[in-house]
Protein backbone atom coordinates (compact mmCIF):
# COMPACT_ATOMS: atom_id res chain seq x y z
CA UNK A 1 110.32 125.53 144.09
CA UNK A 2 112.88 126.81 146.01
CA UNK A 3 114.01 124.83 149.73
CA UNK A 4 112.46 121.13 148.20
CA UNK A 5 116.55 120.78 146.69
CA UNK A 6 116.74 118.03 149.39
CA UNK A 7 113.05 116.60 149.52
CA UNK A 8 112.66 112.95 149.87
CA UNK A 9 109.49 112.97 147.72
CA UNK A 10 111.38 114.52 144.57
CA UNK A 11 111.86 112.03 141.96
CA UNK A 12 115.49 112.16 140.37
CA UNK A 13 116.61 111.73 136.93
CA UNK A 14 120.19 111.41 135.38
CA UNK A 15 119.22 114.10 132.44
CA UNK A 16 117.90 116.10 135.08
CA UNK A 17 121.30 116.03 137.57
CA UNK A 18 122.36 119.60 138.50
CA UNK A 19 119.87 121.50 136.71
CA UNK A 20 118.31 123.95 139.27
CA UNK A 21 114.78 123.51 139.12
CA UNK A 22 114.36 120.08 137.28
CA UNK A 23 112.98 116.53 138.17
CA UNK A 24 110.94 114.11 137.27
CA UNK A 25 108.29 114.25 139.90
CA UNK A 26 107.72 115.04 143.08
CA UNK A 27 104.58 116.51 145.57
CA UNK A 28 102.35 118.96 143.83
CA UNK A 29 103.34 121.43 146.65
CA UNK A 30 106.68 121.90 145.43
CA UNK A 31 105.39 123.04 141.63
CA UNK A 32 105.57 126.71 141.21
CA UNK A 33 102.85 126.89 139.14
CA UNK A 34 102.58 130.60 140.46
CA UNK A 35 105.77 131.91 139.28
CA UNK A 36 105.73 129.96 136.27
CA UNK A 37 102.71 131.61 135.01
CA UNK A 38 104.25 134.84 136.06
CA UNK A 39 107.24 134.64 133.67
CA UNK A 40 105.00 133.57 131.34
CA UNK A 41 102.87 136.97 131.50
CA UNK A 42 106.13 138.84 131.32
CA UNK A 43 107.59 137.42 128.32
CA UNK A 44 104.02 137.36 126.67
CA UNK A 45 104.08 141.85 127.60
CA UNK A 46 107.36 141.54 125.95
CA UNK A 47 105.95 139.86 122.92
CA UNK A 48 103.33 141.97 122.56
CA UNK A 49 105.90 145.27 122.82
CA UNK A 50 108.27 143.33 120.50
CA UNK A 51 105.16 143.07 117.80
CA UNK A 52 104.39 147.15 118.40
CA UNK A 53 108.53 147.70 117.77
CA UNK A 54 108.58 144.84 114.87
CA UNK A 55 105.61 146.88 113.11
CA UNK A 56 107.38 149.99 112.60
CA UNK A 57 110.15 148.79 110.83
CA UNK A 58 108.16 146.22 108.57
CA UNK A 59 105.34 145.93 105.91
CA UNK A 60 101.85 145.31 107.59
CA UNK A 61 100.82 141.73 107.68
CA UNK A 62 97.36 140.99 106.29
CA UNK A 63 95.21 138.79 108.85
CA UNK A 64 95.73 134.97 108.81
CA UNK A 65 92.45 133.69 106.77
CA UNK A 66 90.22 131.55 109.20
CA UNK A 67 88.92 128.22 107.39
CA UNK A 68 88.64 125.74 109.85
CA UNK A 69 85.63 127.87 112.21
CA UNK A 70 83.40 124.42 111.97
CA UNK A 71 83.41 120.37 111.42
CA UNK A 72 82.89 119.17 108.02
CA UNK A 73 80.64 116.80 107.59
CA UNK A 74 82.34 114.11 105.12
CA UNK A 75 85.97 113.13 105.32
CA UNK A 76 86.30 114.59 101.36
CA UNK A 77 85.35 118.27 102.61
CA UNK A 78 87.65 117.57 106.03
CA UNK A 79 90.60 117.04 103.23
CA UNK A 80 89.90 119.48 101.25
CA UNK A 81 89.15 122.39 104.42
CA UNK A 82 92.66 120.83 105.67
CA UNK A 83 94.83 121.29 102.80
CA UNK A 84 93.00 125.31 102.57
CA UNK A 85 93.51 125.61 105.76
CA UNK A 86 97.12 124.48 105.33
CA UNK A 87 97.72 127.50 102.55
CA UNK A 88 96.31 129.83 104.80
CA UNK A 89 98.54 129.75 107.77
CA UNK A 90 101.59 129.27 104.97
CA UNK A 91 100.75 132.75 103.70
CA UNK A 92 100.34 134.39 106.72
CA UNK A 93 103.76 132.57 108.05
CA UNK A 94 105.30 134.25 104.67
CA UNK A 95 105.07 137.65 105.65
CA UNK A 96 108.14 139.43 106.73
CA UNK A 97 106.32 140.89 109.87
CA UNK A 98 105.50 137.17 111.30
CA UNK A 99 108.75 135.82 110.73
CA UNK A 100 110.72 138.29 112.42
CA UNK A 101 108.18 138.55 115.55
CA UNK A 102 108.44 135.00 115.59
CA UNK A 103 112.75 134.68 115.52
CA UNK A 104 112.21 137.10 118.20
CA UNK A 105 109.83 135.17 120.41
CA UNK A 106 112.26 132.00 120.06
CA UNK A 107 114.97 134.58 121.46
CA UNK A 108 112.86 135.45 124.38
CA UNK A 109 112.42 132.41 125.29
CA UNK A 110 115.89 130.89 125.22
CA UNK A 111 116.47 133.46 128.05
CA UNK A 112 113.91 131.62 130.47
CA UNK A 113 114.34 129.46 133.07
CA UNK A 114 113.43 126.72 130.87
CA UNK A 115 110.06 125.71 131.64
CA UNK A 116 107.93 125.05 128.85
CA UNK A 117 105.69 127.79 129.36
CA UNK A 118 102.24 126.67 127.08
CA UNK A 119 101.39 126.40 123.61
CA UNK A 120 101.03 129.83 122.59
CA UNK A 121 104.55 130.99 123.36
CA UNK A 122 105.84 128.11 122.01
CA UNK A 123 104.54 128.38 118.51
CA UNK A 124 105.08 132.14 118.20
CA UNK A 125 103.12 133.89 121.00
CA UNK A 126 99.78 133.82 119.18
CA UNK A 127 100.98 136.04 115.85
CA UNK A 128 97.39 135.57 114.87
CA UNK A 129 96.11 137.74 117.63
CA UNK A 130 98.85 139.97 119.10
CA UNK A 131 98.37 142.69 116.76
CA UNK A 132 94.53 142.99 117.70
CA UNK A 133 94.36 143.27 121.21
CA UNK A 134 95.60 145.21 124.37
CA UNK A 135 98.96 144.09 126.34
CA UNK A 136 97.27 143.34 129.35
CA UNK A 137 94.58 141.17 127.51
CA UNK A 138 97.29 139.21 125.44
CA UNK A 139 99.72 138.65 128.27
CA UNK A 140 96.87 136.89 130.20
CA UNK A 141 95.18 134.98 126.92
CA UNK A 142 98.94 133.67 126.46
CA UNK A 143 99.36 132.66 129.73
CA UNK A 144 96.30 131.32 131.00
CA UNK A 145 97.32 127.32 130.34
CA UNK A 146 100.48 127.41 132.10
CA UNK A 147 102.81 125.67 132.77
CA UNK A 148 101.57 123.62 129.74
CA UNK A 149 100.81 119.72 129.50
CA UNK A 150 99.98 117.89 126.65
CA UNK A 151 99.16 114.74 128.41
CA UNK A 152 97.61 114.08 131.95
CA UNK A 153 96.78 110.96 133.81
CA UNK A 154 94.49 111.72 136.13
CA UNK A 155 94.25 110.04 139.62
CA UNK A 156 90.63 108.43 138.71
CA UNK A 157 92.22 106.70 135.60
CA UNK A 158 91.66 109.10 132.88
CA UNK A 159 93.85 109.70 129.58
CA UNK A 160 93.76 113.38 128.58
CA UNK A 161 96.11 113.48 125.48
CA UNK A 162 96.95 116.37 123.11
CA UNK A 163 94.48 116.70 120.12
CA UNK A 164 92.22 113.09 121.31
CA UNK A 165 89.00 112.53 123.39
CA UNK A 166 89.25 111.46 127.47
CA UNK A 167 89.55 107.50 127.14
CA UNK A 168 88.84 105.77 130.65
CA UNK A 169 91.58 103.26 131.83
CA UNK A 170 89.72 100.89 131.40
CA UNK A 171 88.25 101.20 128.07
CA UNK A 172 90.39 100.77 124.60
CA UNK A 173 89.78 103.55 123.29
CA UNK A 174 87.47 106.32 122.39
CA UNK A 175 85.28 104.49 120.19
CA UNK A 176 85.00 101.81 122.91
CA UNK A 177 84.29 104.01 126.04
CA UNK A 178 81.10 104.90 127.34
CA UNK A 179 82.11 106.52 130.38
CA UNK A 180 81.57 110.56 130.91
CA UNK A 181 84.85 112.31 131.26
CA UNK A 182 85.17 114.26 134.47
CA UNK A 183 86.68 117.47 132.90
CA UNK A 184 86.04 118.99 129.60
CA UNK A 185 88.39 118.58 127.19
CA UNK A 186 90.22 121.61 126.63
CA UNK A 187 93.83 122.30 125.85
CA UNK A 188 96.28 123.67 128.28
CA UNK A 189 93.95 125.27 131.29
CA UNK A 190 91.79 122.64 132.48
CA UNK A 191 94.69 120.65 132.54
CA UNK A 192 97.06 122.75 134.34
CA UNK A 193 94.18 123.52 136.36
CA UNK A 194 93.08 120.21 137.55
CA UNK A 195 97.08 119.81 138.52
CA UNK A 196 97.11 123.25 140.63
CA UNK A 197 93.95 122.34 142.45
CA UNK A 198 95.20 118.74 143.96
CA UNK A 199 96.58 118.31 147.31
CA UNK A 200 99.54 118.97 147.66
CA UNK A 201 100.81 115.96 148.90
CA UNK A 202 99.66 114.34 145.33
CA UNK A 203 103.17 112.82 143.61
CA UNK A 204 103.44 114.30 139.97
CA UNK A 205 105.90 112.35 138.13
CA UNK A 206 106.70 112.84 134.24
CA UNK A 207 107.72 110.27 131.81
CA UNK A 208 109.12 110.38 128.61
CA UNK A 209 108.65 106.85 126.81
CA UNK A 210 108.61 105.73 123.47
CA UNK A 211 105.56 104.08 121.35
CA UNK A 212 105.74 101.85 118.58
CA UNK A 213 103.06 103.18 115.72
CA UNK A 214 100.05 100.48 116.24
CA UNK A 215 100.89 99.79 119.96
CA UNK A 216 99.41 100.45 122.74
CA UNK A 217 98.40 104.32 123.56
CA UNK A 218 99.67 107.96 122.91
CA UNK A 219 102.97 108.83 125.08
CA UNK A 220 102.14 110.10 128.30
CA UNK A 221 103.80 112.37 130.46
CA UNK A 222 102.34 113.51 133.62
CA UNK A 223 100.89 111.13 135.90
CA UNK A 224 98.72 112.20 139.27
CA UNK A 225 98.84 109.60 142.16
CA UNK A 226 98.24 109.80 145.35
């Protein structure tokens, strides 16, 4: 945020030199998680006007088929539900209506600030949904999980990563741990949730790092300490 420029606590990187706005860590305090998820709402309204505008001018776009609404019990049905699933959101990707609402989402957000601003926006502001409910409703759906983080350490030694169980620190691995996570596992809005809600003395800090395939554990990127 604005006035912590000069903050002891922020955590400087070379790729992140004289770009307003970016570090690598720093206090909680100085996150503006506020405005963040402000932006976010506005460029979501704007999605949601651009799909009204975009629907005038194209064909109608029948609704993306839904396969994957349960588990599948063997790995054979899992393959075969994926690869179904697979055609369905390639057919609903192939209409002229998605594509273009989708180039223009991209646009929107290469006029940001820069902050990733969650999932949805990112992979086409929810074209599954815009077109069936109000602006209001959509622009706070969109927003709800940012700023968005796919992984979070958390400062009692839990591993929340992107599409995998909680794994304690001190356990190998999913199939290993017996603990009970402490939050639900849910993308985008616990997470930025449990990040809003620490003191705000707590040092963030992101990292970017490289794993081998078969070594060690997903890539992790922001880290609560205290």
């Amino acid at each position: 945020m604005p006035g912590y420029e000069d903050d002891p606590r922020i955590v400087r990187d070379r790729s992140d030199e004289g770009v307003p706005g970016w570090c690598a860590g720093g206090p909680r305090e100085a996150m503006a998680f506020a405005e963040i998820r402000a932006e976010a709402r506005e460029i979501a309204r704007a999605a949601w006007d651009l799909w009204r505008e975009l629907s005038r001018s194209h064909p109608p776009a029948e609704p993306r088929r839904v396969v994957w609404d349960s588990p599948w019990p063997t790995p054979e049905e899992y393959r075969a539900g994926h690869q179904v699933e697979q055609e369905a959101r390639a057919a609903f990707e192939g209409w002229p209506l998605v594509i273009a609402y989708r180039e223009g989402v991209a646009a929107l957000l290469e006029a940001h600030r820069g902050y990733h601003l969650g999932g949805f926006l990112h992979e086409g502001a929810a074209a599954e949904t815009v077109g069936l409910t109000g602006r209001e409703e959509f622009a706070a759906a969109v927003s709800a999980g940012t700023p968005w983080h796919r992984h979070v350490l958390t400062l009692d030694g839990w591993w929340y990563g992107e599409d995998e169980p909680a794994v304690h620190g001190g356990c190998d691995g999913p199939d290993a741990c017996v603990h009970r996570p402490p939050l639900p596992w849910l993308r985008g809005a616990t997470r930025t949730g449990y990040l809003e809600e620490l003191p705000g003395d707590t040092l963030l800090v992101k990292l970017r790092c490289h794993v081998r395939p078969g070594f060690g554990p997903p890539p992790r990127r922001w880290l609560a300490s205290p």
